[in-house]
C-alpha atoms as a PDB file:
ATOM      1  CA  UNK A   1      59.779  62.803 112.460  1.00  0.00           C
ATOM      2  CA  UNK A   2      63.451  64.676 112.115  1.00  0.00           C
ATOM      3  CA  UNK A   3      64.313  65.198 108.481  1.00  0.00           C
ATOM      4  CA  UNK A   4      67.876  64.958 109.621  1.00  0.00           C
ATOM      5  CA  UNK A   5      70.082  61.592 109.165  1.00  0.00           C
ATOM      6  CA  UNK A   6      71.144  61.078 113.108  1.00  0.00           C
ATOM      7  CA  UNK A   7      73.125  58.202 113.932  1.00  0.00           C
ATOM      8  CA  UNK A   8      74.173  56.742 117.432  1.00  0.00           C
ATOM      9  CA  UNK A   9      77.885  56.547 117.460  1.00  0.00           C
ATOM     10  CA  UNK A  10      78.688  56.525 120.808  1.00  0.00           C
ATOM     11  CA  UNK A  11      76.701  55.247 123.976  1.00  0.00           C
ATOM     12  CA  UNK A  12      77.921  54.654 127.488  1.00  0.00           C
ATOM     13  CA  UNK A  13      76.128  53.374 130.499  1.00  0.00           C
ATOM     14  CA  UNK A  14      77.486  54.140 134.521  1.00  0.00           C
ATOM     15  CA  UNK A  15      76.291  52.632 137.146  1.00  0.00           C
ATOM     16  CA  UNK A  16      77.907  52.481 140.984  1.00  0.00           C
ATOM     17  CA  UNK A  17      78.704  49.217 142.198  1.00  0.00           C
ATOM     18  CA  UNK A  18      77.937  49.919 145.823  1.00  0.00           C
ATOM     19  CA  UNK A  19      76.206  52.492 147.972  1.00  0.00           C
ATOM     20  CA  UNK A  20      76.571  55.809 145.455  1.00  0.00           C
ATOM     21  CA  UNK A  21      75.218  57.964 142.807  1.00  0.00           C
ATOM     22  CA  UNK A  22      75.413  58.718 139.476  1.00  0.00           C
ATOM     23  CA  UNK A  23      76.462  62.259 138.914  1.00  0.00           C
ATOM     24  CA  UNK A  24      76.224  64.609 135.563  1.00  0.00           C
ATOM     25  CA  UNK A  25      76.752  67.995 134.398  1.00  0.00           C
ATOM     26  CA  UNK A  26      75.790  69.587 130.808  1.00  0.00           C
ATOM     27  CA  UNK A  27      77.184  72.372 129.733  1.00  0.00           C
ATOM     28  CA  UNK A  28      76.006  74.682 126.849  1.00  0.00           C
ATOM     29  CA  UNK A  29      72.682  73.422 127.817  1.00  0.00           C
ATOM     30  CA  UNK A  30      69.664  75.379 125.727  1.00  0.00           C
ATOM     31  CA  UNK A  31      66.535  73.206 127.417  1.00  0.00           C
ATOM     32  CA  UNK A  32      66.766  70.794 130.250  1.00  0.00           C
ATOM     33  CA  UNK A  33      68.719  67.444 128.876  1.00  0.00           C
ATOM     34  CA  UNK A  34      70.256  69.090 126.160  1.00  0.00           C
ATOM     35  CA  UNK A  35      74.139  69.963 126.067  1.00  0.00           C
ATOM     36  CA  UNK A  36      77.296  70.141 124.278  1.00  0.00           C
ATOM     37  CA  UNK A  37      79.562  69.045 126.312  1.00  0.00           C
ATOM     38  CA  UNK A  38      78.728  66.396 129.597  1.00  0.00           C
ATOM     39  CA  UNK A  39      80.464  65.233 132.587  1.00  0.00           C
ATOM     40  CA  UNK A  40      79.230  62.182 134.337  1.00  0.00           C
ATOM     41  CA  UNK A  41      80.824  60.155 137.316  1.00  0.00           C
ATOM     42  CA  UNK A  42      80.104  57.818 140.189  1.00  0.00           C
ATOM     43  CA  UNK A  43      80.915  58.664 143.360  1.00  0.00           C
ATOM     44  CA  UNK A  44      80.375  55.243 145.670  1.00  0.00           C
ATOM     45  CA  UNK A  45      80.605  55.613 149.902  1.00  0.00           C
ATOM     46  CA  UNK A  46      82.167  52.842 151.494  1.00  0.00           C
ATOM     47  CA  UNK A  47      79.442  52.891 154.585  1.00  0.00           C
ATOM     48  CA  UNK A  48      75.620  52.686 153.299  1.00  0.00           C
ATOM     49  CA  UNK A  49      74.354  54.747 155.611  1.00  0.00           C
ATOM     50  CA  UNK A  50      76.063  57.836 154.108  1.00  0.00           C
ATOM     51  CA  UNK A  51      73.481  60.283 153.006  1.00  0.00           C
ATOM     52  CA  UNK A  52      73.601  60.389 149.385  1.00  0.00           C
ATOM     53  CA  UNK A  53      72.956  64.301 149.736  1.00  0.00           C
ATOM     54  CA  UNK A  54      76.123  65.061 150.241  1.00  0.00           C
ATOM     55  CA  UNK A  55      77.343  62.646 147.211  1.00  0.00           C
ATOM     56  CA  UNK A  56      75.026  64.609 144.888  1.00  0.00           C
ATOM     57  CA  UNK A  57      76.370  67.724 145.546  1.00  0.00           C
ATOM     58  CA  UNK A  58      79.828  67.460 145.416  1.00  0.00           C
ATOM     59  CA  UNK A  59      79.534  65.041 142.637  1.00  0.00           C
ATOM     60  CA  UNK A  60      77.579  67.381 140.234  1.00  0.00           C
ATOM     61  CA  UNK A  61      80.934  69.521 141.277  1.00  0.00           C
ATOM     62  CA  UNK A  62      83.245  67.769 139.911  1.00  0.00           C
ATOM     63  CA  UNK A  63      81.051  66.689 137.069  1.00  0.00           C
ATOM     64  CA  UNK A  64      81.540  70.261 136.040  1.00  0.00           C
ATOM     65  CA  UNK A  65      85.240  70.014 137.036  1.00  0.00           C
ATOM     66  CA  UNK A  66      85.236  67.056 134.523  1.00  0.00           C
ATOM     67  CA  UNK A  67      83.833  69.039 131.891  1.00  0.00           C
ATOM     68  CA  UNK A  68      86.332  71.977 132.078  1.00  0.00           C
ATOM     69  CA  UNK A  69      89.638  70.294 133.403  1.00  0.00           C
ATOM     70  CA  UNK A  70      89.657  67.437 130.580  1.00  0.00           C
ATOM     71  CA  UNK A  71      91.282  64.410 132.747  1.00  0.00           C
ATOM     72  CA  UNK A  72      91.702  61.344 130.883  1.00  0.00           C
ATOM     73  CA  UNK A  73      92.903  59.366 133.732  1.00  0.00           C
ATOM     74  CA  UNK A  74      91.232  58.684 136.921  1.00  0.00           C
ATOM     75  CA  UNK A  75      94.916  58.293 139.385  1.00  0.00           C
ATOM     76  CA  UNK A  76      98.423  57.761 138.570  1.00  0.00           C
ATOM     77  CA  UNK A  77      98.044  54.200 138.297  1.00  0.00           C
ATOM     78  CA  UNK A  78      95.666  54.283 135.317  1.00  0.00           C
ATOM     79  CA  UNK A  79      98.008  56.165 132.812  1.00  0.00           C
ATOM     80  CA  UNK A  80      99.470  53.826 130.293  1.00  0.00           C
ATOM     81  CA  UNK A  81     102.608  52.923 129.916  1.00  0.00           C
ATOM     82  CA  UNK A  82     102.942  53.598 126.258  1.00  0.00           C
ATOM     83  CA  UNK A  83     101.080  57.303 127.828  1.00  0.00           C
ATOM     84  CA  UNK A  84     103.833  57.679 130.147  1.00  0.00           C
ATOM     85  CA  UNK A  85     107.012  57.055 127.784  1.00  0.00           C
ATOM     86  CA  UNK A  86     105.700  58.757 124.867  1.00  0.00           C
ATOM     87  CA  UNK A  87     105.700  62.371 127.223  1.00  0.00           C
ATOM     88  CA  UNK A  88     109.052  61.069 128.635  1.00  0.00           C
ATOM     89  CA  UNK A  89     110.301  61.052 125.336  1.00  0.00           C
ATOM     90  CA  UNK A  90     108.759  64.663 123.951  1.00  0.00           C
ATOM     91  CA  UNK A  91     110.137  65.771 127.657  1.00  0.00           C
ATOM     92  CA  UNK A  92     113.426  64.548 127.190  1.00  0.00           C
ATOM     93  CA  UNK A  93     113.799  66.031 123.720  1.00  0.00           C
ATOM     94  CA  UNK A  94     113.104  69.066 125.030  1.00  0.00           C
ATOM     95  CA  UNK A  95     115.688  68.790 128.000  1.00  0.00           C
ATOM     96  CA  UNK A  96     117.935  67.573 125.644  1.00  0.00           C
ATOM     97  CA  UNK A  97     117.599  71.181 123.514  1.00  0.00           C
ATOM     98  CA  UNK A  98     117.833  73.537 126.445  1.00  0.00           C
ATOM     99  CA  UNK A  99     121.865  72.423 126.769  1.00  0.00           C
ATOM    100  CA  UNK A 100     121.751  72.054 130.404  1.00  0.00           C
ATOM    101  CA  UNK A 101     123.122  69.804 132.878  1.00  0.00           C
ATOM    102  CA  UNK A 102     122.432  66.185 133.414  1.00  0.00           C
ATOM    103  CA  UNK A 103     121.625  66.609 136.879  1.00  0.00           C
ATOM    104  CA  UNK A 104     119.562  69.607 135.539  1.00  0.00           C
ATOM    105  CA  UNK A 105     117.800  67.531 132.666  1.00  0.00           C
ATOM    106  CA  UNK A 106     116.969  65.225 135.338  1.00  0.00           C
ATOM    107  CA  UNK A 107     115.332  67.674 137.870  1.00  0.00           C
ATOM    108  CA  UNK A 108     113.123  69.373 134.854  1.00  0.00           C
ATOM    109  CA  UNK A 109     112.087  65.972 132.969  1.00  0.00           C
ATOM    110  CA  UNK A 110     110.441  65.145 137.207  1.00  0.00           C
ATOM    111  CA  UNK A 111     108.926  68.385 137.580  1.00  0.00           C
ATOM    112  CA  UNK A 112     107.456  68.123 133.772  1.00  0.00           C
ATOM    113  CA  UNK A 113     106.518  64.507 134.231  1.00  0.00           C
ATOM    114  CA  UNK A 114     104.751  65.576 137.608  1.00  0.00           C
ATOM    115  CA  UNK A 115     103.005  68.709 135.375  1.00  0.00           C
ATOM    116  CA  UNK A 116     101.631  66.021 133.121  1.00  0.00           C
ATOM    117  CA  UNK A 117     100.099  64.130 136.134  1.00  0.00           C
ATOM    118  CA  UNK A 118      98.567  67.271 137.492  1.00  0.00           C
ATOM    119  CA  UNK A 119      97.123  68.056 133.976  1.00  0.00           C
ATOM    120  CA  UNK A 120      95.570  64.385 132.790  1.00  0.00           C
ATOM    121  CA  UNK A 121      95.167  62.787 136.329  1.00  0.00           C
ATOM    122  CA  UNK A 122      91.721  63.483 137.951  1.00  0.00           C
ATOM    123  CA  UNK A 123      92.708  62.916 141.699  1.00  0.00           C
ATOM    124  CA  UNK A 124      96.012  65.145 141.202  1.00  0.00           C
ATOM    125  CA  UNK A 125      94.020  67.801 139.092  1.00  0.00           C
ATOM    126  CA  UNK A 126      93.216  71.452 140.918  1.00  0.00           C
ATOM    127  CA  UNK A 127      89.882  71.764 141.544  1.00  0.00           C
ATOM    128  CA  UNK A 128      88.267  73.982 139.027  1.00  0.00           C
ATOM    129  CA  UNK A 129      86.022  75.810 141.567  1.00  0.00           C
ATOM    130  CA  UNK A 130      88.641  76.203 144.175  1.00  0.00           C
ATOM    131  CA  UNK A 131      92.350  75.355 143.203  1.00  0.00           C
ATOM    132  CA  UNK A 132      93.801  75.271 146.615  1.00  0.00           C
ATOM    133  CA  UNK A 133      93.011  72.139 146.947  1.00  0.00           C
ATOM    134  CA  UNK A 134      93.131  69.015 144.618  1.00  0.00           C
ATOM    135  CA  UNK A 135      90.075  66.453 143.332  1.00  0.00           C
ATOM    136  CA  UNK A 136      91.676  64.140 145.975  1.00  0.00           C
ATOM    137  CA  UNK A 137      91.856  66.309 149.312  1.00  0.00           C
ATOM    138  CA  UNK A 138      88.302  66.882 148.178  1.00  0.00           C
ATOM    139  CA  UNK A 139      87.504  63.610 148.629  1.00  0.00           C
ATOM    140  CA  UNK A 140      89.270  63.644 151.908  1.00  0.00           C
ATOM    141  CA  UNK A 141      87.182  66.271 152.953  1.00  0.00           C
ATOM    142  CA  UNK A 142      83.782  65.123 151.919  1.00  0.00           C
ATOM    143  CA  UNK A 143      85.445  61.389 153.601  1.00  0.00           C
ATOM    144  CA  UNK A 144      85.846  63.715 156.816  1.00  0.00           C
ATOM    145  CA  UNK A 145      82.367  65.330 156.172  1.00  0.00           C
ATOM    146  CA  UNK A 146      79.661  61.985 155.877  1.00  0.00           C
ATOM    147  CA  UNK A 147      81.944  59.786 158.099  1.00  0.00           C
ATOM    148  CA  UNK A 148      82.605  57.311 155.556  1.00  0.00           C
ATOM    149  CA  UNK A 149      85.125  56.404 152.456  1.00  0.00           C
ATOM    150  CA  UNK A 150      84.189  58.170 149.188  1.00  0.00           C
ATOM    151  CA  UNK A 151      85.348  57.632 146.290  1.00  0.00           C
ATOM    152  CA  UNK A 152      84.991  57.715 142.723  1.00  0.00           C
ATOM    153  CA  UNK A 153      83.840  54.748 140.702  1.00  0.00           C
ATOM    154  CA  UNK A 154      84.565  56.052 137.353  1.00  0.00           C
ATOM    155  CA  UNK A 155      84.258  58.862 135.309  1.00  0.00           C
ATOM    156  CA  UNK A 156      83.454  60.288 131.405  1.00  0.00           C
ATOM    157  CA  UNK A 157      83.814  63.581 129.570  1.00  0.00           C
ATOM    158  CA  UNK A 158      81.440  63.607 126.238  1.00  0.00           C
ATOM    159  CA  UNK A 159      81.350  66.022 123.980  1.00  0.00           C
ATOM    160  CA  UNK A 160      79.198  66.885 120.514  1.00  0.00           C
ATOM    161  CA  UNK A 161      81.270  65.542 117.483  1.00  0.00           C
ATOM    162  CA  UNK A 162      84.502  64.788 119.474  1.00  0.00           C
ATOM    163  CA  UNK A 163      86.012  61.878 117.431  1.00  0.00           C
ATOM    164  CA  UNK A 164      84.589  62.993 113.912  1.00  0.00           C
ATOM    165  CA  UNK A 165      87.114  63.224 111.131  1.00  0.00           C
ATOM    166  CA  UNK A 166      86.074  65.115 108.255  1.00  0.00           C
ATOM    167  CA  UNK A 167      87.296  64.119 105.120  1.00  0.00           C
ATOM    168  CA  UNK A 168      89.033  66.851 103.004  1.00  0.00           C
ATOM    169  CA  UNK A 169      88.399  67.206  99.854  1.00  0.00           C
ATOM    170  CA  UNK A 170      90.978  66.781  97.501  1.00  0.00           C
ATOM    171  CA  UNK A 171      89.560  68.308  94.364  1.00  0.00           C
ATOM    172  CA  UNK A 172      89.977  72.714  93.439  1.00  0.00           C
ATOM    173  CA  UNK A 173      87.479  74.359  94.819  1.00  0.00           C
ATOM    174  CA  UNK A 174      85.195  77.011  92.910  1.00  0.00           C
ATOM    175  CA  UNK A 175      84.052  80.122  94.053  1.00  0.00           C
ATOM    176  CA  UNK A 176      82.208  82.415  93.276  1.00  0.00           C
ATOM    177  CA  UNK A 177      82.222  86.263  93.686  1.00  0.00           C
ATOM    178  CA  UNK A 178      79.599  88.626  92.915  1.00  0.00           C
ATOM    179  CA  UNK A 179      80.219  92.544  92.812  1.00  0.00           C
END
């Protein structure tokens, strides 16, 4: 019995659709299963008789890449639209302030837009462990390494309370001092 009121407000459930594994990685972790913060991603092999060794270990990896690096999209081609012209539009302001060129605005709203897919894109992101190479030249690699096509399914970052809006309280607040 907990003398706490818990609720469930979140649940997910991952599973690969072909030959793969389920990868996690919990961070702040005080007892086995516990954490504040997980990653957790699929990493599928296009051949089935990859050795799911291999899978497991660079998948807890980037589990823990997942957890520190904070991507929200898996490639280029999962960023939304409304995602993509909103940073346009902050970029653009800020080329428009700087007083430079139009040839120049141009140049630094690609290199900033190209920043952005670096920082939210998974397969563009450095890899946290080793950033000379990228999440997808990793995947090359590993590709290279079992003989096979890996890639990843999908992927989640959860964390304890992320989403929670506390509501302020509008009324004076008392306190007290005591000498």
């Amino acid at each position: 019995m907990v003398g706490e009121n818990v609720k469930l407000r979140r649940g997910f459930a991952v599973s690969t659709m072909s030959h793969g594994v389920v990868c996690s990685y919990l961070h702040s972790s005080p007892q086995s299963g516990l954490g504040r913060i997980a990653g957790l991603l699929t990493m599928e092999a296009e051949d089935t008789k990859v050795s799911l060794d291999a899978l497991k270990k660079v998948g807890f990896s980037l589990a823990m890449h997942i957890v520190a690096a904070k991507p929200l999209f898996l490639s280029r081609g999962d960023v939304s639209s409304e995602a993509i012209e909103n940073e346009r539009d902050i970029i653009k302001s800020q080329a428009l302030n700087s007083g430079k060129s139009e040839i120049a605005m141009e140049k630094m709203m690609e290199g900033r837009l190209r920043k952005y897919f670096e920082e939210v894109v998974l397969l563009e992101q450095k890899f946290v462990m080793n950033d000379a190479i990228d999440i997808k030249n990793l995947l090359n690699d590993l590709s290279k390494e079992v003989g096979s096509s890996v890639k990843i399914g999908n992927f989640t970052r959860i964390e304890v309370g992320e989403g929670i809006q506390r509501v302020e309280d509008s009324s004076p607040s008392i306190t007290a001092h005591t000498a």
